[in-house]
PDB file of N, CA and C in Angstrom:
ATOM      1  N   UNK A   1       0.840  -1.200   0.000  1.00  0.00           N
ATOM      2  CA  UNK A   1       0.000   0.000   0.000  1.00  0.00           C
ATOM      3  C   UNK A   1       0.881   1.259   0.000  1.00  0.00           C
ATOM      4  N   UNK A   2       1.715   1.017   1.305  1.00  0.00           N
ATOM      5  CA  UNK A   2       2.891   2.464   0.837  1.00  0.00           C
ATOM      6  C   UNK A   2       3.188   2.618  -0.742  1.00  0.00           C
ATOM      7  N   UNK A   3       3.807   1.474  -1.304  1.00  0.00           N
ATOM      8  CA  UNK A   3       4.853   1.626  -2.246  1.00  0.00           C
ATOM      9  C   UNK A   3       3.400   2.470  -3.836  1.00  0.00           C
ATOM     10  N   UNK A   4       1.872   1.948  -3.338  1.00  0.00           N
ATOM     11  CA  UNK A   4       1.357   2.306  -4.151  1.00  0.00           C
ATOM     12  C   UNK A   4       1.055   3.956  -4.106  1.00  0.00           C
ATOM     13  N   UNK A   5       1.090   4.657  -2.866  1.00  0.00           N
ATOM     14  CA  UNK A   5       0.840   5.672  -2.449  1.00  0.00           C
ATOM     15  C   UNK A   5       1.743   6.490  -3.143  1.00  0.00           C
ATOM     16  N   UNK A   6       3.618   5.709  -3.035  1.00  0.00           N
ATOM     17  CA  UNK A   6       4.225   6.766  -3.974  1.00  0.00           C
ATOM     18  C   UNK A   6       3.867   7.175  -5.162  1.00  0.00           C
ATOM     19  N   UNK A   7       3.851   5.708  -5.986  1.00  0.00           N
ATOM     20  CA  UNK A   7       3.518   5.875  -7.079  1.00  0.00           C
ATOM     21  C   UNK A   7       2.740   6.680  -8.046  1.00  0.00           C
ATOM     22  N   UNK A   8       1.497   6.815  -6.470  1.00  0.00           N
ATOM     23  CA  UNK A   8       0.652   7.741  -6.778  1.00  0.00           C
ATOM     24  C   UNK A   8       0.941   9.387  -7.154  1.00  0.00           C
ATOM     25  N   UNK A   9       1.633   9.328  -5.740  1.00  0.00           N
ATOM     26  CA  UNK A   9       2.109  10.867  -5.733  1.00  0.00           C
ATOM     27  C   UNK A   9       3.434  11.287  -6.262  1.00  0.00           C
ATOM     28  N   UNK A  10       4.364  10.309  -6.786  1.00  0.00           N
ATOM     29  CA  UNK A  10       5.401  10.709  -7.538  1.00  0.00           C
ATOM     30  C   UNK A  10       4.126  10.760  -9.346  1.00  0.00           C
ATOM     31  N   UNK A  11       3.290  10.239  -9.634  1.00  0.00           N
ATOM     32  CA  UNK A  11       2.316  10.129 -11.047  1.00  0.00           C
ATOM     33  C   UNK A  11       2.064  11.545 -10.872  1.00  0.00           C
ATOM     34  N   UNK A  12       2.045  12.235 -10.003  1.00  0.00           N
ATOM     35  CA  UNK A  12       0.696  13.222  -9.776  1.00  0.00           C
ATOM     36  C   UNK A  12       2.078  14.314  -9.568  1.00  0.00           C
ATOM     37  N   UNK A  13       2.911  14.544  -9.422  1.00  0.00           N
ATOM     38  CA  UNK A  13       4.167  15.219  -9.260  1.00  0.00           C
ATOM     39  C   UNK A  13       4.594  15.480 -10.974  1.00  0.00           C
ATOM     40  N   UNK A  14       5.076  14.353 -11.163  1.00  0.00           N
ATOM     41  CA  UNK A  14       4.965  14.484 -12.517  1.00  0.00           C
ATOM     42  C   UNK A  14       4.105  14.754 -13.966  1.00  0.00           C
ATOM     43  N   UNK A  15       2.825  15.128 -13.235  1.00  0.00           N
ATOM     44  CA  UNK A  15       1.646  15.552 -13.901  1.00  0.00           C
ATOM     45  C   UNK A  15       2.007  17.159 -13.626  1.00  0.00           C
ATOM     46  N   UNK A  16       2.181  17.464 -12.818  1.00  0.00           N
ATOM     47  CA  UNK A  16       2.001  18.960 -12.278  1.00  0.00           C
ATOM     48  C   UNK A  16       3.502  19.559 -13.349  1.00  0.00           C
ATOM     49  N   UNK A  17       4.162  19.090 -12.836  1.00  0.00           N
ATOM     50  CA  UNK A  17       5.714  19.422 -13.350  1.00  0.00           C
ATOM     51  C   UNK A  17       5.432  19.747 -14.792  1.00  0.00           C
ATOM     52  N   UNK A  18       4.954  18.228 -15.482  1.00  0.00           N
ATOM     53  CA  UNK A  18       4.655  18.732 -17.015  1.00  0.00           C
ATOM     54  C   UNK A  18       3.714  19.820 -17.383  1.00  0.00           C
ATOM     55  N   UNK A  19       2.587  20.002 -16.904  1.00  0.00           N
ATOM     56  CA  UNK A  19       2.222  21.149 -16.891  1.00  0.00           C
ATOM     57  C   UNK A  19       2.655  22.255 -16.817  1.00  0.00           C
ATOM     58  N   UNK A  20       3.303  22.660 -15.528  1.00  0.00           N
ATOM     59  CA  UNK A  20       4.070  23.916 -15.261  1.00  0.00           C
ATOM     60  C   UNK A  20       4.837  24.107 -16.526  1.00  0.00           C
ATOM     61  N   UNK A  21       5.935  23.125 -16.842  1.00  0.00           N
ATOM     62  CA  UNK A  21       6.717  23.334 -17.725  1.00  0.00           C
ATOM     63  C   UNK A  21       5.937  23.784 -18.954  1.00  0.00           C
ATOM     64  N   UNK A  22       4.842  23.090 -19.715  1.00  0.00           N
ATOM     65  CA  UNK A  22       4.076  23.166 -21.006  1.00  0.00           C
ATOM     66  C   UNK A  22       3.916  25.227 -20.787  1.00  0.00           C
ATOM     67  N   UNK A  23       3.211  24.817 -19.841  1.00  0.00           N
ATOM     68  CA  UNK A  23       2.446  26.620 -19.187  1.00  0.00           C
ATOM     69  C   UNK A  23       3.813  27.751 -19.485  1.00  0.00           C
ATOM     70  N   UNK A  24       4.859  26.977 -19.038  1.00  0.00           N
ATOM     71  CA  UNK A  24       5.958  28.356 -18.968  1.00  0.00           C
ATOM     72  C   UNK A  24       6.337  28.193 -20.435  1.00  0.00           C
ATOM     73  N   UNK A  25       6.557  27.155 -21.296  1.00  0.00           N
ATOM     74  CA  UNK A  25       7.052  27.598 -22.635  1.00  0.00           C
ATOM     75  C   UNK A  25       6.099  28.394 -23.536  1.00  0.00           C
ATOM     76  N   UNK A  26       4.530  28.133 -22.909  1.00  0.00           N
ATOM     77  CA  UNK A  26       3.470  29.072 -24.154  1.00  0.00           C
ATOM     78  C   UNK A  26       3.974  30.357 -24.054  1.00  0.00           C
ATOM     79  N   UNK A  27       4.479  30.571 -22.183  1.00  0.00           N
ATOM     80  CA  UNK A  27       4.057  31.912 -21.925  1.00  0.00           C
ATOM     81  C   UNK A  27       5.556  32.425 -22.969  1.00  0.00           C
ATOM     82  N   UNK A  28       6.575  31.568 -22.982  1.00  0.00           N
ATOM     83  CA  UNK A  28       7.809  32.054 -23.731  1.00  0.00           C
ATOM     84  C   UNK A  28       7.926  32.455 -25.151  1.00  0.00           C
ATOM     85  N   UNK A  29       7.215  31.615 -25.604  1.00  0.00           N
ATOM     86  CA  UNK A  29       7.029  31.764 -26.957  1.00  0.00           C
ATOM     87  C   UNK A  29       6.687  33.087 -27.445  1.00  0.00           C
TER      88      UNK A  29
END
């Protein structure tokens, strides 16, 4: 159950991250 919890929240970390990143290159462009 732990090891699924990371998974979860390292999935959901890396959801955010790609976002942010997508968000900051529109704003660059």
């Amino acid at each position: 159950m732990l090891i699924l919890n990371w998974l979860i929240l390292a999935f959901n970390h890396s959801l955010s991250l790609h976002s942010t990143v997508t968000r900051h290159k529109e704003l660059t462009r």
